[in-house]
Protein backbone atom coordinates (compact mmCIF):
# COMPACT_ATOMS: atom_id res chain seq x y z
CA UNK A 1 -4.35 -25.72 10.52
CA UNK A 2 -7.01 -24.64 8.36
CA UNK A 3 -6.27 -22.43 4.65
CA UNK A 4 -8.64 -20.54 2.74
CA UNK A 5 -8.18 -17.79 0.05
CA UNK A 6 -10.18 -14.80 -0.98
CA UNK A 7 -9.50 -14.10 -4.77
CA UNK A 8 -11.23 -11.50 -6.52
CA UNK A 9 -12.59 -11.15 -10.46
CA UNK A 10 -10.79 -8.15 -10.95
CA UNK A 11 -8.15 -5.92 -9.13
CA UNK A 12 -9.36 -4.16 -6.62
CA UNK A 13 -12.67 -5.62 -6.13
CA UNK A 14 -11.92 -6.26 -2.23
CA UNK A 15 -9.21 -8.91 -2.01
CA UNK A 16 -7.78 -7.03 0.44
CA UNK A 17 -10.03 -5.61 2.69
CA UNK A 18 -11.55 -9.08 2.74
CA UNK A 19 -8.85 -10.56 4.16
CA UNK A 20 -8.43 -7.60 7.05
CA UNK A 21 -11.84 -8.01 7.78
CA UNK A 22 -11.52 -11.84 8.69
CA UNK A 23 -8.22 -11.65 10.40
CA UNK A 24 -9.57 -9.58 12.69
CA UNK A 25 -13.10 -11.42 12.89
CA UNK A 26 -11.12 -14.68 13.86
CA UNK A 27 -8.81 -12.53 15.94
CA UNK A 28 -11.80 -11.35 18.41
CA UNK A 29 -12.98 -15.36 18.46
CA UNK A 30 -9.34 -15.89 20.09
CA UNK A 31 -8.27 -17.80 16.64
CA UNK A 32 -4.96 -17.91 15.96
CA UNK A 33 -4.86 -16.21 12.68
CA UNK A 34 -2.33 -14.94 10.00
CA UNK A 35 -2.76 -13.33 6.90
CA UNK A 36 -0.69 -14.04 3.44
CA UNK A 37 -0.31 -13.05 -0.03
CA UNK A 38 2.09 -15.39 -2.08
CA UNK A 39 2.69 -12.69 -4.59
CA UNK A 40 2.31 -9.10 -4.76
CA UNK A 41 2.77 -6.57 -7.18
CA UNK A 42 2.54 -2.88 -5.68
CA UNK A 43 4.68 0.12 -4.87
CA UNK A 44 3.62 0.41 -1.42
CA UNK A 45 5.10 -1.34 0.82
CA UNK A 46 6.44 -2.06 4.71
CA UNK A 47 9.47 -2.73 6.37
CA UNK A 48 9.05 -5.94 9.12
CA UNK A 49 10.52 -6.15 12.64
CA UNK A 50 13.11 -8.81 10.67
CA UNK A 51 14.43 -6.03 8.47
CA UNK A 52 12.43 -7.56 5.20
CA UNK A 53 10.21 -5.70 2.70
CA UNK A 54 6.54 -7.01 1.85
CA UNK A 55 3.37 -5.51 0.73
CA UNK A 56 1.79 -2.31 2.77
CA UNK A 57 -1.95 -4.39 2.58
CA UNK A 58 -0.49 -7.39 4.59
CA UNK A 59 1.30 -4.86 6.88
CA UNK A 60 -2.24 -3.84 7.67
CA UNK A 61 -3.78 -7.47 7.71
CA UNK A 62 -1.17 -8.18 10.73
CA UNK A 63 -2.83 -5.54 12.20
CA UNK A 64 -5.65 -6.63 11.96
CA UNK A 65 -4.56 -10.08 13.33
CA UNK A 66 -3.01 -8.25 15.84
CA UNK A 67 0.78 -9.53 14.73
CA UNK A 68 3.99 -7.91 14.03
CA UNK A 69 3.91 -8.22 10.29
CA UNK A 70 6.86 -10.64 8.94
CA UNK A 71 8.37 -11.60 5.50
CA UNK A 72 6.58 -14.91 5.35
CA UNK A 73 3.26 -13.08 5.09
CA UNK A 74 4.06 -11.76 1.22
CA UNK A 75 6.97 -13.98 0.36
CA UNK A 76 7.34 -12.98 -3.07
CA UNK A 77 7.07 -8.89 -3.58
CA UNK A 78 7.17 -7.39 -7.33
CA UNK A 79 7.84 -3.69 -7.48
CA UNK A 80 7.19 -2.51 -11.41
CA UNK A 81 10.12 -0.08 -12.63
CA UNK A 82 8.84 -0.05 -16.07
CA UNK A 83 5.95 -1.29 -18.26
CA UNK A 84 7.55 -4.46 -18.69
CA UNK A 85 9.88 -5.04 -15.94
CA UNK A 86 9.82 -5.14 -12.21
CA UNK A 87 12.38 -5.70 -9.22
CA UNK A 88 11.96 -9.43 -7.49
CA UNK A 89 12.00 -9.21 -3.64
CA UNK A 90 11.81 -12.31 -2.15
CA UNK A 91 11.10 -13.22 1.97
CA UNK A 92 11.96 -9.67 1.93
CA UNK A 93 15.66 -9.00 0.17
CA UNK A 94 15.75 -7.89 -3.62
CA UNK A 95 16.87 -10.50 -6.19
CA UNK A 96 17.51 -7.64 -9.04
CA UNK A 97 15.08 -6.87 -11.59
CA UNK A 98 13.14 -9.18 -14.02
CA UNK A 99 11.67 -8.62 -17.33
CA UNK A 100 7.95 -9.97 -17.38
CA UNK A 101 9.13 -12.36 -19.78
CA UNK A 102 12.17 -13.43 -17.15
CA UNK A 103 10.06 -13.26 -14.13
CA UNK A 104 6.97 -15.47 -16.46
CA UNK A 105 10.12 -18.48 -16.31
CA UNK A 106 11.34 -17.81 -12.74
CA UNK A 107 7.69 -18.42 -10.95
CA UNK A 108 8.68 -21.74 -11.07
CA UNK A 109 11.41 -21.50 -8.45
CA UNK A 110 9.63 -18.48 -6.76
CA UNK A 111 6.76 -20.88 -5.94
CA UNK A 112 9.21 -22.94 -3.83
CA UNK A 113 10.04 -19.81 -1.38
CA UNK A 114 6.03 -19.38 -1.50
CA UNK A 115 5.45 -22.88 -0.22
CA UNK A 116 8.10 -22.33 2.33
CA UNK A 117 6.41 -19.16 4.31
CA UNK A 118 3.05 -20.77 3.75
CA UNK A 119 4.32 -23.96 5.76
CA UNK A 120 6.14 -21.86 8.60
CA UNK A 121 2.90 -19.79 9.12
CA UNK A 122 1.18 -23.17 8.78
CA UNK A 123 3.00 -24.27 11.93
CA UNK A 124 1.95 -21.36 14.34
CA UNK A 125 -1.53 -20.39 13.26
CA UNK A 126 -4.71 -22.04 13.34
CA UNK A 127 -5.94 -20.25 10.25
CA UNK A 128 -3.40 -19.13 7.34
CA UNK A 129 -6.17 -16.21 5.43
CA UNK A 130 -4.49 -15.97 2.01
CA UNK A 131 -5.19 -13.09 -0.40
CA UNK A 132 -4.95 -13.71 -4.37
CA UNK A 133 -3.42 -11.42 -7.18
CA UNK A 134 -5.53 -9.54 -9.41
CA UNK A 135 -8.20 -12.11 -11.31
CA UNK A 136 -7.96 -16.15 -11.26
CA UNK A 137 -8.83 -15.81 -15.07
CA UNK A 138 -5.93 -14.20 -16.73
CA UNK A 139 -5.61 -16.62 -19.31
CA UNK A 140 -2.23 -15.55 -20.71
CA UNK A 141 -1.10 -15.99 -16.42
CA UNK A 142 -2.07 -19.31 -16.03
CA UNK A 143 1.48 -21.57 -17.04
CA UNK A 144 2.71 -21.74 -13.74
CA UNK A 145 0.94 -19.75 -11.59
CA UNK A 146 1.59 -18.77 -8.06
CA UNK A 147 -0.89 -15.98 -6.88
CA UNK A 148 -4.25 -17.42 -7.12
CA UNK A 149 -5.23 -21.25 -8.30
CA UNK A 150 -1.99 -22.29 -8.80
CA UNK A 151 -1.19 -21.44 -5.14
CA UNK A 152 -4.98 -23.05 -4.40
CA UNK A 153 -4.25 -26.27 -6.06
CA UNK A 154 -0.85 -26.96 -4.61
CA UNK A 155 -1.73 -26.31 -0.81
CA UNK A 156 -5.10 -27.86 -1.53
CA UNK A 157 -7.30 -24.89 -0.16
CA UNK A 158 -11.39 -23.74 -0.69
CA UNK A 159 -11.56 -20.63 -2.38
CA UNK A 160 -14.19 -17.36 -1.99
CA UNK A 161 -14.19 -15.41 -5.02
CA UNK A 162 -15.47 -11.33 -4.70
CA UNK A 163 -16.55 -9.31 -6.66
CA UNK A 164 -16.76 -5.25 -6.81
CA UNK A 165 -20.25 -4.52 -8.14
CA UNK A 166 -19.81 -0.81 -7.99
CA UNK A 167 -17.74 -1.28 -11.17
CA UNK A 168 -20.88 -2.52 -12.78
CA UNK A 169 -21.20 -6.26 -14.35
CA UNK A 170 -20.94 -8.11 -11.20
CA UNK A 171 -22.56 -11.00 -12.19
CA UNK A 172 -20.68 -11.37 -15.30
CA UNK A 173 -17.92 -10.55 -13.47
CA UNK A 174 -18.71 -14.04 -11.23
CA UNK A 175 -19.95 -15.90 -14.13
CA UNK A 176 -17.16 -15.90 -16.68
CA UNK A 177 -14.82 -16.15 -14.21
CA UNK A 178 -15.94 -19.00 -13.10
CA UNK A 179 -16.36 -20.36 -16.92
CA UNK A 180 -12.60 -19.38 -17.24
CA UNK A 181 -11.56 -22.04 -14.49
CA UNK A 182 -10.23 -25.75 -14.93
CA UNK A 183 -13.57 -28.47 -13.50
CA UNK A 184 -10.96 -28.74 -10.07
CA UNK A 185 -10.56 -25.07 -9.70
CA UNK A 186 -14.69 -24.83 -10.23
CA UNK A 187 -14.84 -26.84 -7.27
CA UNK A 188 -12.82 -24.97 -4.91
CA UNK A 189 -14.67 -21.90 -5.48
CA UNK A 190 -16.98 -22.85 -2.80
CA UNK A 191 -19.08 -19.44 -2.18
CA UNK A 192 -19.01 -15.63 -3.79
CA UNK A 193 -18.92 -12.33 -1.68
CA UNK A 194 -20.21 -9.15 -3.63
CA UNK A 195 -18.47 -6.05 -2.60
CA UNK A 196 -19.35 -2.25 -2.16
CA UNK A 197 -23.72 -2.42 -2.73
CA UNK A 198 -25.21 0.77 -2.77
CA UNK A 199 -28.70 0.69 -2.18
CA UNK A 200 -31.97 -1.80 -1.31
CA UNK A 201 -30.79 -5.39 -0.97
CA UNK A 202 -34.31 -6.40 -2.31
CA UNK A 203 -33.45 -4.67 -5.63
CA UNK A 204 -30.15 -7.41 -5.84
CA UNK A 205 -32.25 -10.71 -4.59
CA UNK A 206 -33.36 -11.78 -8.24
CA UNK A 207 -29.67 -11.64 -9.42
CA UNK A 208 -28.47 -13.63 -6.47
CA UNK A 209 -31.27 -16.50 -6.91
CA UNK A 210 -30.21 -16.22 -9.99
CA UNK A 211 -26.52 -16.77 -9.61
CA UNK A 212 -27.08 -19.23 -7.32
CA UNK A 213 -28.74 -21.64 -9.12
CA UNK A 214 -26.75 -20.72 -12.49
CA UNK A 215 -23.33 -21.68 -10.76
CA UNK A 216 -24.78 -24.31 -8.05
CA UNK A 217 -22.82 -21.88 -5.54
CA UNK A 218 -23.55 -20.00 -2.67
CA UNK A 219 -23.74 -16.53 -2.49
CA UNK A 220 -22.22 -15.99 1.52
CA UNK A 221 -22.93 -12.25 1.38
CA UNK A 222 -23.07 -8.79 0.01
CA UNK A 223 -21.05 -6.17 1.48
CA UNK A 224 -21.94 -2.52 1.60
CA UNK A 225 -20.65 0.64 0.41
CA UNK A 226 -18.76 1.69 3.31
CA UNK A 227 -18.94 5.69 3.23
CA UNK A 228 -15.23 7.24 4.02
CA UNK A 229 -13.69 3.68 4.83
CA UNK A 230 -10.23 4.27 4.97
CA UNK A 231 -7.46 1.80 5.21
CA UNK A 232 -4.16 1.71 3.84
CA UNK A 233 -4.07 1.51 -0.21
CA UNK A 234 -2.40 -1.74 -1.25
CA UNK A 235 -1.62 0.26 -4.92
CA UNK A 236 -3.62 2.45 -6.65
CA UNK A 237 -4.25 6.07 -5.74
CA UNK A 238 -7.61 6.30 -3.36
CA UNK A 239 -10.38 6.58 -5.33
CA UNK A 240 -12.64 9.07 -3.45
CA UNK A 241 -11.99 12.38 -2.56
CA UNK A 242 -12.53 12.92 1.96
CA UNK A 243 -15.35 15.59 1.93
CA UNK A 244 -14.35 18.51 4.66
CA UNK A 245 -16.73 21.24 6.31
CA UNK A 246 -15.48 24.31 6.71
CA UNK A 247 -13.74 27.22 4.81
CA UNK A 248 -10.54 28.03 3.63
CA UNK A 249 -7.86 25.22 4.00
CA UNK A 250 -4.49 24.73 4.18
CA UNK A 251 -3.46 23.67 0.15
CA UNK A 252 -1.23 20.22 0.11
CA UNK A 253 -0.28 19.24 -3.33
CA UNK A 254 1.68 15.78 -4.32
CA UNK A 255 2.70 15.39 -8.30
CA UNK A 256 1.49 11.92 -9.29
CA UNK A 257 4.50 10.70 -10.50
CA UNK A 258 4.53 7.03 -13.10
CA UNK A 259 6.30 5.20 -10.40
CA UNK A 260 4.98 6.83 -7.12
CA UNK A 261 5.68 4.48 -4.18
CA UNK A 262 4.41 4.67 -0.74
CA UNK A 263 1.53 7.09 -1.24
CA UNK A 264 0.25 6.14 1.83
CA UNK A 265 3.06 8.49 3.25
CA UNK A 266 0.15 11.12 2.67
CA UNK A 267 -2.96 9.67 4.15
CA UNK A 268 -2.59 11.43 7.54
CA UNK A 269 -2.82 14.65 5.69
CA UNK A 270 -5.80 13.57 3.67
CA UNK A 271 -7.99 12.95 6.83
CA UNK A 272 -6.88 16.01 8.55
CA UNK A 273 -9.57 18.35 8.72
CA UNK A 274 -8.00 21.86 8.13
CA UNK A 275 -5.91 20.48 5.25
CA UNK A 276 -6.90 20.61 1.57
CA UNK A 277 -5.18 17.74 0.18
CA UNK A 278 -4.49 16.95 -4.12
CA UNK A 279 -2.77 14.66 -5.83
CA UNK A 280 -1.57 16.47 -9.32
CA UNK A 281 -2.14 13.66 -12.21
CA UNK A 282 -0.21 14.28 -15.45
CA UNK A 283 -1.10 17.07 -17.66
CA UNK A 284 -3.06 18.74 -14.79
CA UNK A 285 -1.05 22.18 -13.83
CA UNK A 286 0.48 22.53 -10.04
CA UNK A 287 -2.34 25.27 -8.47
CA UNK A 288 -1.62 27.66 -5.68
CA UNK A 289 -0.71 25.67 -2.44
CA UNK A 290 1.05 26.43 0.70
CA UNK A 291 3.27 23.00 0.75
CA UNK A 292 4.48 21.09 -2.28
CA UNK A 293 5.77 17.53 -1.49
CA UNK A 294 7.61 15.29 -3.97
CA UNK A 295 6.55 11.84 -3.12
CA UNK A 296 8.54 8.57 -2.76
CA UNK A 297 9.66 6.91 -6.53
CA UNK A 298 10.59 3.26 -7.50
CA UNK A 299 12.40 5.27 -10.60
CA UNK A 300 13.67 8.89 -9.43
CA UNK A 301 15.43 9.68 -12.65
CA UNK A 302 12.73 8.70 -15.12
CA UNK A 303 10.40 10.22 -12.47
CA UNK A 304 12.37 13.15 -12.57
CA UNK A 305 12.37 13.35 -15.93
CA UNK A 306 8.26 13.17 -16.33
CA UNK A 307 7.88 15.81 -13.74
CA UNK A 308 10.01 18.08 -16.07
CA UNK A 309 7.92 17.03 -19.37
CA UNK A 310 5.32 17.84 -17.14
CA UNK A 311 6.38 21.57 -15.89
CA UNK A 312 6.86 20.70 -12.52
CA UNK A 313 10.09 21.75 -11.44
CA UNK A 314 9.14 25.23 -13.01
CA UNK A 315 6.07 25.31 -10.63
CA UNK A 316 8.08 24.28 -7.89
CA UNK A 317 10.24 27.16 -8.45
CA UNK A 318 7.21 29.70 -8.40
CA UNK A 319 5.85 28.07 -5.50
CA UNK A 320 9.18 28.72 -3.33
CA UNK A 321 9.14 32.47 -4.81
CA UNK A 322 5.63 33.30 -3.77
CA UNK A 323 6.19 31.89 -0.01
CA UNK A 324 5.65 28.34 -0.18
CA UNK A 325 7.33 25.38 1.10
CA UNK A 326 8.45 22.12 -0.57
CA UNK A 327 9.08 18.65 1.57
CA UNK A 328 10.40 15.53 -0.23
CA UNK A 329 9.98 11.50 1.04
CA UNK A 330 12.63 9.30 -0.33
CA UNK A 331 13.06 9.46 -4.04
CA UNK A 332 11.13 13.11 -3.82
CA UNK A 333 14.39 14.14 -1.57
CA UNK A 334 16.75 12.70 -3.83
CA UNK A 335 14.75 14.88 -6.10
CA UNK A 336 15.99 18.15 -4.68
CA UNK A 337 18.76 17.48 -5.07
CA UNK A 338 22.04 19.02 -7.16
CA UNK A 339 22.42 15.78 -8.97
CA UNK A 340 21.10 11.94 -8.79
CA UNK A 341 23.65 9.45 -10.03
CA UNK A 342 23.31 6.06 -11.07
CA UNK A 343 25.96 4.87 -13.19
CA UNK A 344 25.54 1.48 -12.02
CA UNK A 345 22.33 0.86 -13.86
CA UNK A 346 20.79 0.40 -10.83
CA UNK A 347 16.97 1.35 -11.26
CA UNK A 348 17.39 1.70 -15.38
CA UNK A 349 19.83 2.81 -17.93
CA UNK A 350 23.01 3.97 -16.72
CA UNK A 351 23.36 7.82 -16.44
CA UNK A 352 23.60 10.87 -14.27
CA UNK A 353 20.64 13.34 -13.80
CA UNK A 354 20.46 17.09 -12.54
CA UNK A 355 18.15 17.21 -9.76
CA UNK A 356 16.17 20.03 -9.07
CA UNK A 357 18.94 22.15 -7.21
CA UNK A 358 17.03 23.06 -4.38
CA UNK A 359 19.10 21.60 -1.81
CA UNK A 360 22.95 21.35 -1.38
CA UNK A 361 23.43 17.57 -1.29
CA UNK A 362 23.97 14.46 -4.05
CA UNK A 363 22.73 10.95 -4.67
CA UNK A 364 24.81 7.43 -5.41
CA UNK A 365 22.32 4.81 -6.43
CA UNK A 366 24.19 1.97 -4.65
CA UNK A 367 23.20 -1.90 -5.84
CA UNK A 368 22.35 -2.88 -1.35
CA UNK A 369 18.74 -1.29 -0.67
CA UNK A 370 18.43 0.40 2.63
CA UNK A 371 15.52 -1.47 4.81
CA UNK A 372 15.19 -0.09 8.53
CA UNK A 373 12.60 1.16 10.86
CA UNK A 374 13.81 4.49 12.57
CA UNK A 375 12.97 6.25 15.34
CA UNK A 376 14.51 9.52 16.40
CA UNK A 377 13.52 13.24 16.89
CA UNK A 378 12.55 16.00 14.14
CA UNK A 379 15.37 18.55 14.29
CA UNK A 380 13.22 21.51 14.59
CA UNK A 381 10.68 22.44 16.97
CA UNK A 382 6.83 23.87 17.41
CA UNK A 383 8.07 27.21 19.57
CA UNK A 384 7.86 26.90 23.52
CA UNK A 385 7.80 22.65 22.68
CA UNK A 386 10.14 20.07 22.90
CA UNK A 387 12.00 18.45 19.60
CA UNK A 388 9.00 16.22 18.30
CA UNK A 389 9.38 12.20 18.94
CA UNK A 390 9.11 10.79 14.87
CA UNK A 391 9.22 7.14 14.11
CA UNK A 392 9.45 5.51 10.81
CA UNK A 393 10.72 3.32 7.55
CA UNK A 394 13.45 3.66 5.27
CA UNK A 395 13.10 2.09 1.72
CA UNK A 396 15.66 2.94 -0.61
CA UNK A 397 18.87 2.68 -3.14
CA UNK A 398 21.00 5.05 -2.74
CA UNK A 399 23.24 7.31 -0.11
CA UNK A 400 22.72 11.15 -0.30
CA UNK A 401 25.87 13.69 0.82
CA UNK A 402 26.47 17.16 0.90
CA UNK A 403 26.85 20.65 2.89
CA UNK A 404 22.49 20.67 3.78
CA UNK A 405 22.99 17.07 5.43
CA UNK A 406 24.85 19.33 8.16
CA UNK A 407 21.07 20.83 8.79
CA UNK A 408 19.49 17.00 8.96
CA UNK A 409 15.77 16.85 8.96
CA UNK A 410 15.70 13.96 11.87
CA UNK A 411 18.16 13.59 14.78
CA UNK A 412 18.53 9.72 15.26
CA UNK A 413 20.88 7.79 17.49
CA UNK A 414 21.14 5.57 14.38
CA UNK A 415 22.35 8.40 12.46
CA UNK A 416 20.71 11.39 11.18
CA UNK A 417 18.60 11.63 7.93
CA UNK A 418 17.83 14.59 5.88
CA UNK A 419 18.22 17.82 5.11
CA UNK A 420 17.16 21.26 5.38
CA UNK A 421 18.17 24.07 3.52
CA UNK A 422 19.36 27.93 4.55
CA UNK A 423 16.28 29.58 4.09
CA UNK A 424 14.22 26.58 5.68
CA UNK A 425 11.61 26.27 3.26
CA UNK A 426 13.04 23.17 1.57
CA UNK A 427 12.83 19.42 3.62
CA UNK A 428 13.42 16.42 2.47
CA UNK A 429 13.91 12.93 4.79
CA UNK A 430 14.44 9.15 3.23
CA UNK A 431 11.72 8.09 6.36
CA UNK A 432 8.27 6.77 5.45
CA UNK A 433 5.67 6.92 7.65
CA UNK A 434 6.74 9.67 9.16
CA UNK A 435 3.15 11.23 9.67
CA UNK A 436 1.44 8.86 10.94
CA UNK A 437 1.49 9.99 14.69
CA UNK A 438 -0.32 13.14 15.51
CA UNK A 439 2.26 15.26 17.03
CA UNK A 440 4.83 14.76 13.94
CA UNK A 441 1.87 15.84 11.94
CA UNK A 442 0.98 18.65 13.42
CA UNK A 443 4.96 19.75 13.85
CA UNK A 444 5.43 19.22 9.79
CA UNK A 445 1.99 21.75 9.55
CA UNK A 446 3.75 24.52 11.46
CA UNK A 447 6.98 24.07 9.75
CA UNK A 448 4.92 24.28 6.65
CA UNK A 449 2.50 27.43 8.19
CA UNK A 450 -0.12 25.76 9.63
CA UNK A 451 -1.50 26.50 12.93
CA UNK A 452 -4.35 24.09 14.13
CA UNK A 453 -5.85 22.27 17.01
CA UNK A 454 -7.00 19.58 14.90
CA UNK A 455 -4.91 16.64 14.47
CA UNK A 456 -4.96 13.07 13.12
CA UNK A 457 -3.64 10.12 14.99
CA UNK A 458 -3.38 7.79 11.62
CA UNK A 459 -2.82 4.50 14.24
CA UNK A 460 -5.96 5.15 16.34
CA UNK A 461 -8.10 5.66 12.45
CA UNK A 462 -6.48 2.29 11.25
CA UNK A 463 -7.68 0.39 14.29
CA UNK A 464 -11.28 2.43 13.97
CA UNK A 465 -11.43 1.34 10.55
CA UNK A 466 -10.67 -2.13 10.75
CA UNK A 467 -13.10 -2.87 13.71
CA UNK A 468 -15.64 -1.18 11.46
CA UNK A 469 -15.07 -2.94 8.31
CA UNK A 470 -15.02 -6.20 10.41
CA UNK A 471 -18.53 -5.62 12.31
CA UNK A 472 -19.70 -4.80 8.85
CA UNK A 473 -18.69 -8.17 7.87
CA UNK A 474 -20.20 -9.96 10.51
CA UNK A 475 -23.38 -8.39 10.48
CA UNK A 476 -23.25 -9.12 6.34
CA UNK A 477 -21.54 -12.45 5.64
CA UNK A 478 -22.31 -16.08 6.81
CA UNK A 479 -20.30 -15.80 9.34
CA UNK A 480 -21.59 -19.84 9.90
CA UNK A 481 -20.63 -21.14 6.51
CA UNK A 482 -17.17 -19.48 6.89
CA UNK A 483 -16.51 -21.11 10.03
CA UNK A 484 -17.24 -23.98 8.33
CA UNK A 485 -14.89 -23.87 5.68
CA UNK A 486 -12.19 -23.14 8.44
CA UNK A 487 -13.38 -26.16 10.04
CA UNK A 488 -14.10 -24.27 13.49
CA UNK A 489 -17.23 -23.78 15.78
CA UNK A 490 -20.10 -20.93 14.37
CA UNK A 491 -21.74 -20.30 17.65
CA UNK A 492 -19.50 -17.73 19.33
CA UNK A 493 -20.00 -13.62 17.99
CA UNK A 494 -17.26 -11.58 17.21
């Protein structure tokens, strides 16, 4: 068994994709491979084949190794409900919510259920590919840590360290985090990877000489910008628009809300071609659209309460007047709702809130989260068709009643989930994911008044993706001195 870790100098500088990419290099070389992230802060997240939540990015990483994802893969999950707070989800069942301060203390014990799943992977893979937490360097992070050196130091693992330099200071970026590390931490950074270079390589070659004989260490590679890569966001919103030929399209809007969760709920409809997709960011104004959905929420009342401040729920209303159709995932359908209770002080202070009335039903936030994958039928269907197949993921607090549950959105042996209201131009569902084939994509279009032949099979893009993001890292990484760390033979291609 063989450990090594990708950390980056900053969020988002390629942590993640990193890690895909070498799953899925190792898993063409017929190497046992498993990917891992010992903690994880996002609202986007999975539900495993064991009935556990963890991280959407090492959902995608077991793709990529070709695995069922499992709870031991992100054993420690932090979803923020405030600024300074978060809920604790450990191999994949909530422990409550933690203050920063709280949560600062607790890492102590949480590294113990991190040292667990690392040793039970460490006993069925060849190669454990672990993925650190934001930067290595946050000084005020360091007392014990549990996402990046810490973890390193205790499992006794090399470490690459990435960098993004389309954010600009890349070298500094490599430099003073490096500076920032204990002399044993220096040497386990045994190589750097620069991520998303635009232009001639020639241009960077004095900067890498450069680095290289600054820190001693070798640069293995430098990664290109890949044009429309899309894989599943491990957190923050996508940060390029997709570019779409053509004329008129169909208008999607999503509100941005503080505590969005699941976004990738919406990437189908972001790649389809006849589909102008926005996400609304606060202070912008809701535009003319054909389909309004509210999206998934880690805080529905406060959420509903910024979407007000916001104008929102007037906008909503005009939207429904003038023809238009609103869908809502999760939170968003406990949204529509006549009224959202949680006097249990389950996701914040303890209160009831008027929803936004457009559907006949209620919400109990209820202290057991709700953790399932579904499959089951949509209720309605495309005229002179069949009920639509629909598979997906429930995450959520929370049971919703009332007379529009009678009209459920999804028809599921397991029950039925959702709602629909009289004049069927209100939907909302609890399921996640629920887009991701192409035929329930194309039956939520024509619900919503779209007509196409286009479609997007969001499975058969992931797997395109992936095998193009890990060619691109073969062809651009020493692939030899990677091997080597892993302590396996160079000579075979993936």
């Amino acid at each position: 068994m063989t450990t090594l870790m990708i950390q980056g100098t900053t969020s988002d500088a390629g942590k993640s994709t990193l890690v895909a990419a070498l799953c899925r290099c190792l898993f063409r070389r017929d190497v046992s491979v498993a990917p891992f992230k010992p903690q994880n802060m996002a609202l986007n997240s999975a539900v495993t084949a064991d009935g556990g939540e963890i991280g959407r990015a090492q959902a995608l990483q077991a793709q990529a190794a070709n695995l069922a994802p499992t709870t031991d893969m992100n054993p420690i999950l932090l979803k923020p409900s405030s600024d300074i707070g978060a809920q604790v989800i450990i191999h994949g069942k909530s422990r409550g919510n933690m203050s920063a301060t709280t949560y600062h203390d607790y890492k102590k014990v949480a590294m113990g259920s991190v040292l667990e799943s690392h040793a039970r992977l460490c006993k069925y893979y060849s190669v454990v590919a672990v993925e650190g937490a934001g930067s290595p360097a946050e000084i005020n992070l360091r007392e014990n840590d549990i996402a990046n050196m810490g973890f390193a130091e205790a499992v006794d693992c090399p470490v690459i360290l990435v960098a993004d330099i389309d954010r600009g200071g890349v070298f500094a970026h490599l430099v003073g985090t490096l500076a920032l590390l204990s002399e044993t931490e220096q040497d386990r950074v045994k190589g750097f990877i620069i991520n998303r270079f635009r232009g001639d390589i020639a241009l960077l070659q004095p900067g890498l000489d450069w680095l290289e004989a600054h820190t001693g260490k070798p640069v293995l590679g430098v990664l290109p910008y890949l044009q429309g890569l899309h894989l599943d966001a491990e957190d923050a919103l996508p940060r390029d628009a997709i570019k779409k030929e053509g004329g008129q399209k169909f208008k999607v809007i999503v509100p941005v809300l503080p505590r969005i969760s699941n976004h990738t709920d919406f990437d189908p409809l972001r790649l389809h071609p006849d589909v102008d997709f926005e996400f609304i960011k606060m202070n912008q104004d809701i535009p003319g659209a054909d389909l309004i959905i509210l999206p998934g929420s880690k805080s529905v009342r406060s959420d509903l309460e910024f979407l007000r401040k916001n104008k929102w729920d007037k906008a909503i209303n005009r939207h429904l007047r003038f023809g238009g159709k609103v869908f809502g995932i999760c939170g968003g359908f406990q949204m529509l709702g006549q009224h959202i209770n949680d006097e249990l002080g389950i996701e914040g202070k303890p209160g009831i809130s008027a929803g936004l009335g457009l559907l006949e039903c209620e919400t109990q936030l209820l202290k057991e989260k709700q953790l399932h994958n579904r499959t089951g039928k949509f209720s309605f269907a495309v005229p002179g068709e069949a009920a639509c197949a629909v598979k997906g993921y429930e995450i959520h607090v929370g049971v919703t009643e009332g007379e529009d549950l009678k009209r459920p959105a999804i028809i599921s042996e397991a029950g039925n989930d959702g709602a629909i209201n009289l004049d069927d131009n209100v939907m909302g569902t609890y399921w996640h994911g629920l887009l991701d084939t192409s035929e329930a994509l194309s039956n939520l279009l024509v619900w919503s008044g779209l007509q196409t032949e286009m479609n997007v099979d969001l499975e058969g893009v992931r797997e395109a993706q992936i095998d193009r993001l890990a060619d691109e890292f073969e062809s651009n990484i020493d692939m030899g001195a990677v091997m080597a760390l892993l302590s396996l033979p160079s000579n075979e291609v993936c």
